[in-house]
Structure formats: structure tokens, C-alpha cells
C-alpha atoms as a PDB file:
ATOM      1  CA  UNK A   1      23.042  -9.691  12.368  1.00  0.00           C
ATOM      2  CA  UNK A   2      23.261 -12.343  14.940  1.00  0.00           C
ATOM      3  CA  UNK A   3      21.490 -15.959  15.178  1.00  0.00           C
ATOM      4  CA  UNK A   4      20.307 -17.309  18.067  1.00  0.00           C
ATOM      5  CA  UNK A   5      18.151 -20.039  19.178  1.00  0.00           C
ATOM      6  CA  UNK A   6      14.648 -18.589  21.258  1.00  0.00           C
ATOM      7  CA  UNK A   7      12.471 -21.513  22.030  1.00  0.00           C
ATOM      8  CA  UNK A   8      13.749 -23.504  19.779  1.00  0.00           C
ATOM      9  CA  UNK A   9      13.209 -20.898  17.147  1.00  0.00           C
ATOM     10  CA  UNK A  10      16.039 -19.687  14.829  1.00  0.00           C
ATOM     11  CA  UNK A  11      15.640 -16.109  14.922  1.00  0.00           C
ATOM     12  CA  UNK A  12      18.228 -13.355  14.151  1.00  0.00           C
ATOM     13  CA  UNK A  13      19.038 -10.298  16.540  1.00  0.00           C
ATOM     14  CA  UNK A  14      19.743  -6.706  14.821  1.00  0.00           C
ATOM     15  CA  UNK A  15      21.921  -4.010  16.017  1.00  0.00           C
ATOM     16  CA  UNK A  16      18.915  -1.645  15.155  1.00  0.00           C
ATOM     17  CA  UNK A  17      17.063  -3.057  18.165  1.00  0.00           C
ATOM     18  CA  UNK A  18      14.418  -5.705  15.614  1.00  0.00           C
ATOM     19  CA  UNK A  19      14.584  -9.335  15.071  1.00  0.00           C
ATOM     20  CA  UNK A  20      14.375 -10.752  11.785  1.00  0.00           C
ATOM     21  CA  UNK A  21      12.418 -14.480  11.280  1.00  0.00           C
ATOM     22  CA  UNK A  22      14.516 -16.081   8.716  1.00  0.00           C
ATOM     23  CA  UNK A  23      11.816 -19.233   8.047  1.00  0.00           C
ATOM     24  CA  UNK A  24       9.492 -16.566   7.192  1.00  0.00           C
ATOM     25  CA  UNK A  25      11.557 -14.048   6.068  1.00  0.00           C
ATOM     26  CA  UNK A  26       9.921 -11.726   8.589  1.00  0.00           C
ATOM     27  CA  UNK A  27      10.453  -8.336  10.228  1.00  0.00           C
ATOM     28  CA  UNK A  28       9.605  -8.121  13.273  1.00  0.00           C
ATOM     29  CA  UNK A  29       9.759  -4.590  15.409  1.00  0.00           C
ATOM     30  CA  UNK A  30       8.002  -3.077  18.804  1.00  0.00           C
ATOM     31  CA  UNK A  31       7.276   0.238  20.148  1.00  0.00           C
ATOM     32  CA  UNK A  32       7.349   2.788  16.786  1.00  0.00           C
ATOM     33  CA  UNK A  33       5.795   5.389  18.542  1.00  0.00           C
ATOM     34  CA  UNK A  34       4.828   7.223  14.970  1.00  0.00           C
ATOM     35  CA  UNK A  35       3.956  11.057  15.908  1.00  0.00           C
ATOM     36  CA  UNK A  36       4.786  11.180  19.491  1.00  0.00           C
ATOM     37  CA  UNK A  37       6.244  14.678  18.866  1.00  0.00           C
ATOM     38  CA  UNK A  38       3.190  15.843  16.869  1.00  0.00           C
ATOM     39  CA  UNK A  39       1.008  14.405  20.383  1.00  0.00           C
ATOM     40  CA  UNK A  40       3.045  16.297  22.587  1.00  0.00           C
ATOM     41  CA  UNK A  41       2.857  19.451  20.643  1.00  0.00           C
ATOM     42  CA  UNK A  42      -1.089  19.348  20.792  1.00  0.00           C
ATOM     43  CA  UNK A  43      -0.650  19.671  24.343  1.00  0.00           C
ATOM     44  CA  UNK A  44       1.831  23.010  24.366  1.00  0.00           C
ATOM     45  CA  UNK A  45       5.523  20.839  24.485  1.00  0.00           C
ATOM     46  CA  UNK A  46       7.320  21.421  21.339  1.00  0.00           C
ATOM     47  CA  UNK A  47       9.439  18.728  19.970  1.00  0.00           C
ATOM     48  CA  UNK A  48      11.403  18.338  16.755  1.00  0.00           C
ATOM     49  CA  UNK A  49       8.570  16.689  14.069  1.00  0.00           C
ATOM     50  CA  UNK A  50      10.677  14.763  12.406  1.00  0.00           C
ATOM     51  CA  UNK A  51      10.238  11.333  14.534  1.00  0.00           C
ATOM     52  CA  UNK A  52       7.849   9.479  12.420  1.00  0.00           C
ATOM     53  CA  UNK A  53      10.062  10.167   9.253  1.00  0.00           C
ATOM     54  CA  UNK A  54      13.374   9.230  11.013  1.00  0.00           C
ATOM     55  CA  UNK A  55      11.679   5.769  11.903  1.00  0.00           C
ATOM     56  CA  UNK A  56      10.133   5.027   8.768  1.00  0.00           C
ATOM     57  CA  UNK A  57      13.347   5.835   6.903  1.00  0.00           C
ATOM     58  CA  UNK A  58      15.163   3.332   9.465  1.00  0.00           C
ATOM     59  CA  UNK A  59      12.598   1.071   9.078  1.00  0.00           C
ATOM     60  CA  UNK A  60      12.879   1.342   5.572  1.00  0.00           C
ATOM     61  CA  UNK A  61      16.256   0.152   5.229  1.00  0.00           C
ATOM     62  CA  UNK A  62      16.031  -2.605   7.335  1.00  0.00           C
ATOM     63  CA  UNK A  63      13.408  -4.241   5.298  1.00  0.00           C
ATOM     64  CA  UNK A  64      15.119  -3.868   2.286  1.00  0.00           C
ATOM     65  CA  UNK A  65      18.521  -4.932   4.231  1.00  0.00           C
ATOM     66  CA  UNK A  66      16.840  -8.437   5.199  1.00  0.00           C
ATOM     67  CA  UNK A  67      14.529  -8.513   2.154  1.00  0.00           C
ATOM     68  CA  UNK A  68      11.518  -9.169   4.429  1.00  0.00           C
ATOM     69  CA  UNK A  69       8.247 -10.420   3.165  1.00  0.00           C
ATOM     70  CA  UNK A  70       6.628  -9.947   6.035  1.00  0.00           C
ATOM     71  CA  UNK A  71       6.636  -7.004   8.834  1.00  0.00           C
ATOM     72  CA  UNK A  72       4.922  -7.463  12.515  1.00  0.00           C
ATOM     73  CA  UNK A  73       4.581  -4.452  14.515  1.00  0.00           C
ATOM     74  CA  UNK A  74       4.018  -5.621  18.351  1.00  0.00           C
ATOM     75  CA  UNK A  75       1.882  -2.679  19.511  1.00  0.00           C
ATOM     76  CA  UNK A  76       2.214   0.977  20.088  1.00  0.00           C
ATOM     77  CA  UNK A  77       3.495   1.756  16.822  1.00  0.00           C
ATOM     78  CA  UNK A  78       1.297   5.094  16.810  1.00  0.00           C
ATOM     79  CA  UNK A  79       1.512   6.951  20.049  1.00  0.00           C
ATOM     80  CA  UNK A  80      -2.026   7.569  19.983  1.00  0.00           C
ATOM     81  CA  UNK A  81      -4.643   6.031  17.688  1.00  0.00           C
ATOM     82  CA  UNK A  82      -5.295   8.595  16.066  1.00  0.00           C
ATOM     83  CA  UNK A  83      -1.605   9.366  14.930  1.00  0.00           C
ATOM     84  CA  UNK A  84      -1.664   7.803  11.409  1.00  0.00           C
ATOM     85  CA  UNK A  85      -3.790  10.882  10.168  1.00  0.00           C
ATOM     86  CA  UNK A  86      -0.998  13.306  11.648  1.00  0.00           C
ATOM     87  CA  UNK A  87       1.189  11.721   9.625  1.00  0.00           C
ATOM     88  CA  UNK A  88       3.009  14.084   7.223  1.00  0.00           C
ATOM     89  CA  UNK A  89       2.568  13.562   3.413  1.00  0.00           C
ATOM     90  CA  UNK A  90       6.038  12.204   3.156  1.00  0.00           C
ATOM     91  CA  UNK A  91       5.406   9.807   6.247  1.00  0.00           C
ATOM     92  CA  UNK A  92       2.215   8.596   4.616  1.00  0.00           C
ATOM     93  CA  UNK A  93       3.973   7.748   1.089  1.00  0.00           C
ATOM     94  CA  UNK A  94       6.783   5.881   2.764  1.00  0.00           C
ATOM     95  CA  UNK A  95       4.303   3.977   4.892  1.00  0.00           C
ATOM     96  CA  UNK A  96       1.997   3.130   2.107  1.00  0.00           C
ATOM     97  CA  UNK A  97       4.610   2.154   0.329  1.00  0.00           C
ATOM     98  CA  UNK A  98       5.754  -0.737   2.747  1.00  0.00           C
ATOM     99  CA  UNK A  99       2.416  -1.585   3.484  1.00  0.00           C
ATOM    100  CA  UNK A 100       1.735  -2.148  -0.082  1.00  0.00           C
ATOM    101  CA  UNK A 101       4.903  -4.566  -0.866  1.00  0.00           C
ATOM    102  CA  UNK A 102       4.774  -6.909   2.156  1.00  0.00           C
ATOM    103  CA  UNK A 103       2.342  -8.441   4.247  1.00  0.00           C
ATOM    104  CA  UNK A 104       1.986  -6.035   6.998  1.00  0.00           C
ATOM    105  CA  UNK A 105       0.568  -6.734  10.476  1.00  0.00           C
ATOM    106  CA  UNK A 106      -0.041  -3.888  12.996  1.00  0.00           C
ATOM    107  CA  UNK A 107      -0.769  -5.734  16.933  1.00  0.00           C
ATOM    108  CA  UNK A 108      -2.339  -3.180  18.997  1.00  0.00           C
ATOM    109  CA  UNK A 109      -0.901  -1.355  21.804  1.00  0.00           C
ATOM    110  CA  UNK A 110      -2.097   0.497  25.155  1.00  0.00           C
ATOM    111  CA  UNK A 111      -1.382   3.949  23.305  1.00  0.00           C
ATOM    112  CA  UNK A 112      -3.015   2.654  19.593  1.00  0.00           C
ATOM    113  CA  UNK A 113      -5.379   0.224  21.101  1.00  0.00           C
ATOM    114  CA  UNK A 114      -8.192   1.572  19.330  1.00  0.00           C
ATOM    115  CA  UNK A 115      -5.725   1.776  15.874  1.00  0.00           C
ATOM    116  CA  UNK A 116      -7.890   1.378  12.252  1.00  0.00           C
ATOM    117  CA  UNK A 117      -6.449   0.177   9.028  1.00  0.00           C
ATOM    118  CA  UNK A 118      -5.509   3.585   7.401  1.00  0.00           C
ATOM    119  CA  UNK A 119      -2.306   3.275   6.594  1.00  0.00           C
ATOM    120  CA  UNK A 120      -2.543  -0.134   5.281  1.00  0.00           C
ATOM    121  CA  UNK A 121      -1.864  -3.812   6.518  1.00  0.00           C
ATOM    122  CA  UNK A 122      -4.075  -5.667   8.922  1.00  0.00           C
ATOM    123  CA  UNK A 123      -4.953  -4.992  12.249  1.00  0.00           C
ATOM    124  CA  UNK A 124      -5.078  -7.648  15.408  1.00  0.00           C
ATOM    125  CA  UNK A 125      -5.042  -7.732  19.154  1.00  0.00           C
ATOM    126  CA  UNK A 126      -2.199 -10.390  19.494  1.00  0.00           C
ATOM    127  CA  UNK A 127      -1.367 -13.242  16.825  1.00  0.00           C
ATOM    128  CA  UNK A 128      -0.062 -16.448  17.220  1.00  0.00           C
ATOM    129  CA  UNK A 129       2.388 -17.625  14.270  1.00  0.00           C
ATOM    130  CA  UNK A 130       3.862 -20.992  13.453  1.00  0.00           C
ATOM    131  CA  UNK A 131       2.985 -21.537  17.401  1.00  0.00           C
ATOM    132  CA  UNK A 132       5.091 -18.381  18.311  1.00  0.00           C
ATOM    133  CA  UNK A 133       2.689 -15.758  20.173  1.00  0.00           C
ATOM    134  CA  UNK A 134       3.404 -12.298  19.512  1.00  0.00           C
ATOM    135  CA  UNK A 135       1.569  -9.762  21.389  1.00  0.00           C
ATOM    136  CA  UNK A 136       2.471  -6.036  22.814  1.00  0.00           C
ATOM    137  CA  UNK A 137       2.451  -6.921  26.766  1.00  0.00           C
ATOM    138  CA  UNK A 138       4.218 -10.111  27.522  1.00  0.00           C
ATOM    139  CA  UNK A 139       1.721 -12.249  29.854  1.00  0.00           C
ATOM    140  CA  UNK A 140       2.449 -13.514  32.868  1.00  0.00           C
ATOM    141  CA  UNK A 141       1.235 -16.503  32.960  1.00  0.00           C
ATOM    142  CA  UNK A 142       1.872 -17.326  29.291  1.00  0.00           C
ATOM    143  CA  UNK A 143       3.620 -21.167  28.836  1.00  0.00           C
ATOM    144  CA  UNK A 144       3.961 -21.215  24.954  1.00  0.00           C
ATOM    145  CA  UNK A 145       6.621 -18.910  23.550  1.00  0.00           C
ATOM    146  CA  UNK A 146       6.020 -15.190  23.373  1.00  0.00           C
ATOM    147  CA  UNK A 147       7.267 -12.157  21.625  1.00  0.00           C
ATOM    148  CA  UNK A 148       6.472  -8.360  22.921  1.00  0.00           C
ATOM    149  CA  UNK A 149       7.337  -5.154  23.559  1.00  0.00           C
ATOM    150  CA  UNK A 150       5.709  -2.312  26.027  1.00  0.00           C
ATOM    151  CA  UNK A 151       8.285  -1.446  27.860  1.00  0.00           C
ATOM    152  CA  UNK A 152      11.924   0.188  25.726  1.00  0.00           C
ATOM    153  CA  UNK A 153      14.090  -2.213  27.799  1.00  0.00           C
ATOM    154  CA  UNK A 154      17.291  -0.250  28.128  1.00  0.00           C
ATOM    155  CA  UNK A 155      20.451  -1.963  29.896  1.00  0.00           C
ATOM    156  CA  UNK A 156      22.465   0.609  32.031  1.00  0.00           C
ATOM    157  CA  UNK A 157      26.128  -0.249  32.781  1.00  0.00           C
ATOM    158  CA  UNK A 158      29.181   2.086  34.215  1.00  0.00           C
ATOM    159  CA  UNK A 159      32.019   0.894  32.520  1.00  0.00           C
ATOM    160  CA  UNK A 160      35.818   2.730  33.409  1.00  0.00           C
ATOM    161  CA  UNK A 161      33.664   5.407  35.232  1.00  0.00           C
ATOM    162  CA  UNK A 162      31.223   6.304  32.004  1.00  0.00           C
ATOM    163  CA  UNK A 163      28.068   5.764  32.198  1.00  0.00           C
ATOM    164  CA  UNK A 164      26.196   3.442  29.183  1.00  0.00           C
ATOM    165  CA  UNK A 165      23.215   3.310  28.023  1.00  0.00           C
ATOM    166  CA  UNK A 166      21.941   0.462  25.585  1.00  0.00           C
ATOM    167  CA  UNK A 167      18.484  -0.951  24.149  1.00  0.00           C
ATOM    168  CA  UNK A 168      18.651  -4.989  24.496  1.00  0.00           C
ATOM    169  CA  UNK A 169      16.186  -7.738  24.063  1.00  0.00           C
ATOM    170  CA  UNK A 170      15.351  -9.117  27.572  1.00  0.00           C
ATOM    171  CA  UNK A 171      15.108 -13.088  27.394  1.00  0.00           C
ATOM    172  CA  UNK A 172      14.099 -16.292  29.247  1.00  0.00           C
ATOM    173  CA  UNK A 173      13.474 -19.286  27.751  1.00  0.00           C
ATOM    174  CA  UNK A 174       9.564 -18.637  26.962  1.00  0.00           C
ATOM    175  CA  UNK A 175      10.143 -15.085  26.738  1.00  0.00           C
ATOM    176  CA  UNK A 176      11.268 -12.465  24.403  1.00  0.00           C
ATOM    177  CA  UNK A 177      10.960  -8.451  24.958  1.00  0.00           C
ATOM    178  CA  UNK A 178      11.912  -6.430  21.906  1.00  0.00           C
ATOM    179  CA  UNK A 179      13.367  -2.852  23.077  1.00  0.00           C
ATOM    180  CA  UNK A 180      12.032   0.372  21.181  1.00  0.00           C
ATOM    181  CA  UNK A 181      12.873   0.707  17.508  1.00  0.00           C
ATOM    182  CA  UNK A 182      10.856   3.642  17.612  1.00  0.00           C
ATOM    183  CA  UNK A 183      13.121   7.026  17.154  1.00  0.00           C
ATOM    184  CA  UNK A 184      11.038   9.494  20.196  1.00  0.00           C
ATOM    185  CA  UNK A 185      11.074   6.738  22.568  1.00  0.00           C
ATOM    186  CA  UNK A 186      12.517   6.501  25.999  1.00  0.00           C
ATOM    187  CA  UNK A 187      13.595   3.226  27.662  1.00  0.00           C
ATOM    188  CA  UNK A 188      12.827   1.307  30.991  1.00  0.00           C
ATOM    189  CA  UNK A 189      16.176   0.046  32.942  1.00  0.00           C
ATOM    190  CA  UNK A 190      16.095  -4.241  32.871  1.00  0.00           C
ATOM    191  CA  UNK A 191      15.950  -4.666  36.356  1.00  0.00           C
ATOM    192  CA  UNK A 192      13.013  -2.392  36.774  1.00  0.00           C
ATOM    193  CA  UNK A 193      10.196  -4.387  38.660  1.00  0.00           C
ATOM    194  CA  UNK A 194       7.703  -4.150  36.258  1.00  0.00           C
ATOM    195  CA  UNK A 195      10.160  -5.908  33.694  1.00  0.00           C
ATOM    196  CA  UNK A 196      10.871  -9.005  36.156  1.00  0.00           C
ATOM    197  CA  UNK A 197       7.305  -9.565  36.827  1.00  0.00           C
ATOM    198  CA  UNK A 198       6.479  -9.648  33.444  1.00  0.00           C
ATOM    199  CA  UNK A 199       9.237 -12.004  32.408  1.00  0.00           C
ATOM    200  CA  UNK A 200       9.971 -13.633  35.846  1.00  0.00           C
ATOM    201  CA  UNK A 201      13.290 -14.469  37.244  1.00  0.00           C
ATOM    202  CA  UNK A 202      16.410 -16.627  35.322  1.00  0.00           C
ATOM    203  CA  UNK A 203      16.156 -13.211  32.451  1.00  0.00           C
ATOM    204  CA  UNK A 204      19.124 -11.750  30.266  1.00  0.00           C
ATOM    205  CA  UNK A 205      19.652  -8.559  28.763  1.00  0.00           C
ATOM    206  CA  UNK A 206      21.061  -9.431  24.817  1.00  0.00           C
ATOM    207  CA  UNK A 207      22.676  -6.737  23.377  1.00  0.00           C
ATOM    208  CA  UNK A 208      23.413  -8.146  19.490  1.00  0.00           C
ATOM    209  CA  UNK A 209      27.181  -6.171  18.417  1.00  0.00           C
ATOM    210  CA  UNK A 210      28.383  -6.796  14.844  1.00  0.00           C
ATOM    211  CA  UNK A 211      29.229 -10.284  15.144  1.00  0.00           C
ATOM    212  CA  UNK A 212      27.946 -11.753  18.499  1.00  0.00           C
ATOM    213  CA  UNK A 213      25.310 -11.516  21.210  1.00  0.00           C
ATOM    214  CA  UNK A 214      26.328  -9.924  24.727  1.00  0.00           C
ATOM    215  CA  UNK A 215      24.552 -11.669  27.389  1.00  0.00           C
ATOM    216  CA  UNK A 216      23.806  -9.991  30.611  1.00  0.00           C
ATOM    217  CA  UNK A 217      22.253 -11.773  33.446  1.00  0.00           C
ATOM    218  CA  UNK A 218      19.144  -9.652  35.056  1.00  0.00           C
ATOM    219  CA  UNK A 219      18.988  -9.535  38.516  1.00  0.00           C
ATOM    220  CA  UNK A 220      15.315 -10.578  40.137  1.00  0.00           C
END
């Protein structure tokens, strides 16, 4: 767990790819992706169904970890809108029970855009808290501080000729993009185009390890 200062907001940075709110004691992740490999298989490519479970046991023990009171989701936590009624009976119970013993607050994503309180917890577009805005796709032309997620930031590196692959935060100073915390979910590189126009130039990759926060500056 690592503190840092976004916006002049204390926030904490978790190895597990979430951020934790310590004022509000809240949980905040992006990019679930619950039944991705059940969505897939509809359409003839069979993947190991286990994703939503491995997620929400993950997920799990982070909130208990941090002892969150509250849990934001910033969008695309089903892959579909429809995936909450794939989920397995297990999946359900675990879900329930998390949406039952915190305040719970699904933002809606381009895959679960059309997402309906089944599984408990509320339901928004985008939300702004204590003056922090936290929506799926950062915007553009956004001035207060922002929170999102949308695209699995991933920073690539070749370090003593092996290739490395890790999910980071990408940061400016009004902006704030959460990688996947999702289990079935792939990652776009930081430098990707879509990333920098999104978040604009001046960003850094932050990849939180035990004790500290690697910075990496993003080329534009």
C-alpha cells in the first residue's frame, strides 16, 4: 500500500492494480469485466469460466484488507449488460454479499452501459465525490480532477533482455487512469495514442511495489 498525493487528494495505490480513499474509507476499482469468458463462449470461443469468481474472490480480500465502507466500480465491470444474470450461483452469493455490507456504486461502462441494479448497489453514469469526478472514460476536456478506467493501461519495459509486462495507474496532475483489476482482461501499452489523447501530454505510468511508487514518464 502506497500514499500519494493526486490533486491534492491523499489516496493510496495497491499492488492489486485499485486505489483505496482513506478519508472515506473507499474502494475504488475499474474494468471487472465479470463473465467475459461466459460472453465469449456464447459466441463458439471457449474460455476457462472461472473469471468472475477469481475477481470477486480478489476483490473480496481487498475489501476486507482495507476495511472499506465504500466500493466504486468505474465502468465495465460486466462485459456485457446482461452478464450479472450469467453469473454462477457462487458468483452471485459473493457479490450479494459485498453489495449488502458496503455502500456499493456501479458507474457504467461502454460494454455495461445499459447495466440494472441486480446484483445490488446503485447504479450511475459518472459521480462526482467530495469534488473528485469519477467516471469510466476520462474526458478530454475535463479541468476538475478525474478518476477512470476504459482502457487496462499496461506499461511494457525490456529490462536485461526480458521482456515485462505490468498494469500501472497512468497520471497527470488532473488525471488518474486505474488499470484492469478485472481477472479476463487484456491491457493497452501507455504510450498508445488513444491513452495520450485522453490524458494529454506531461503523463506517468505508477507502478505501486511493496513499499514505494515507480514513476515512469510517458512519452507524448
Amino acid at each position: 500500500m502506497v500514499r500519494f498525493s493526486f490533486a491534492g487528494y491523499d489516496l493510496i495505490a495497491l499492488t492489486q492494480g485499485a486505489l483505496f480513499w482513506p478519508a472515506r474509507a473507499a474502494l475504488i476499482v475499474a474494468d471487472l469485466h465479470f463473465e467475459k469468458a461466459s460472453w465469449f463462449a456464447m459466441r463458439g470461443q471457449m474460455l476457462p469460466p472461472y473469471d468472475s469468481l477469481a475477481t470477486l474472490a480478489d476483490l473480496t480480500a481487498l475489501a476486507a484488507a482495507t476495511e472499506a465502507a465504500e466500493i466504486w466500480c468505474l465502468g465495465d465491470s460486466f462485459h456485457d449488460s446482461a452478464g450479472c444474470d450469467r453469473l454462477p450461483e457462487a458468483a452471485q452469493a459473493m457479490l450479494r454479499d459485498l453489495t449488502a455490507t458496503r455502500r456499493w456504486t456501479w458507474i457504467t461502462g461502454n460494454h455495461d452501459f445499459a447495466l440494472v441494479d441486480r446484483c445490488g448497489g446503485d447504479v450511475v453514469a459518472e459521480a462526482v465525490v467530495d469534488g473528485l469526478v469519477l467516471r469510466h472514460e476520462a474526458v478530454a476536456g475535463e479541468v476538475r480532477a478525474e478518476l477512470s478506467g476504459h482502457y487496462h493501461p499496461k506499461l511494457r519495459l525490456r529490462v536485461r533482455g526480458q521482456n515485462i509486462s505490468r498494469r500501472c495507474f497512468v497520471a497527470t496532475a488532473r488525471k488518474l487512469v486505474l488499470p484492469a483489476f478485472g481477472s479476463l482482461t487484456g491491457g493497452l501499452d501507455v504510450g498508445h495514442p488513444e491513452i495520450v489523447r485522453a490524458v494529454g501530454v506531461g503523463a506517468e505510468a505508477l507502478v505501486p511495489v511493496q513499499d514505494r511508487l515507480l514513476r515512469f514518464p510517458i512519452a507524448a
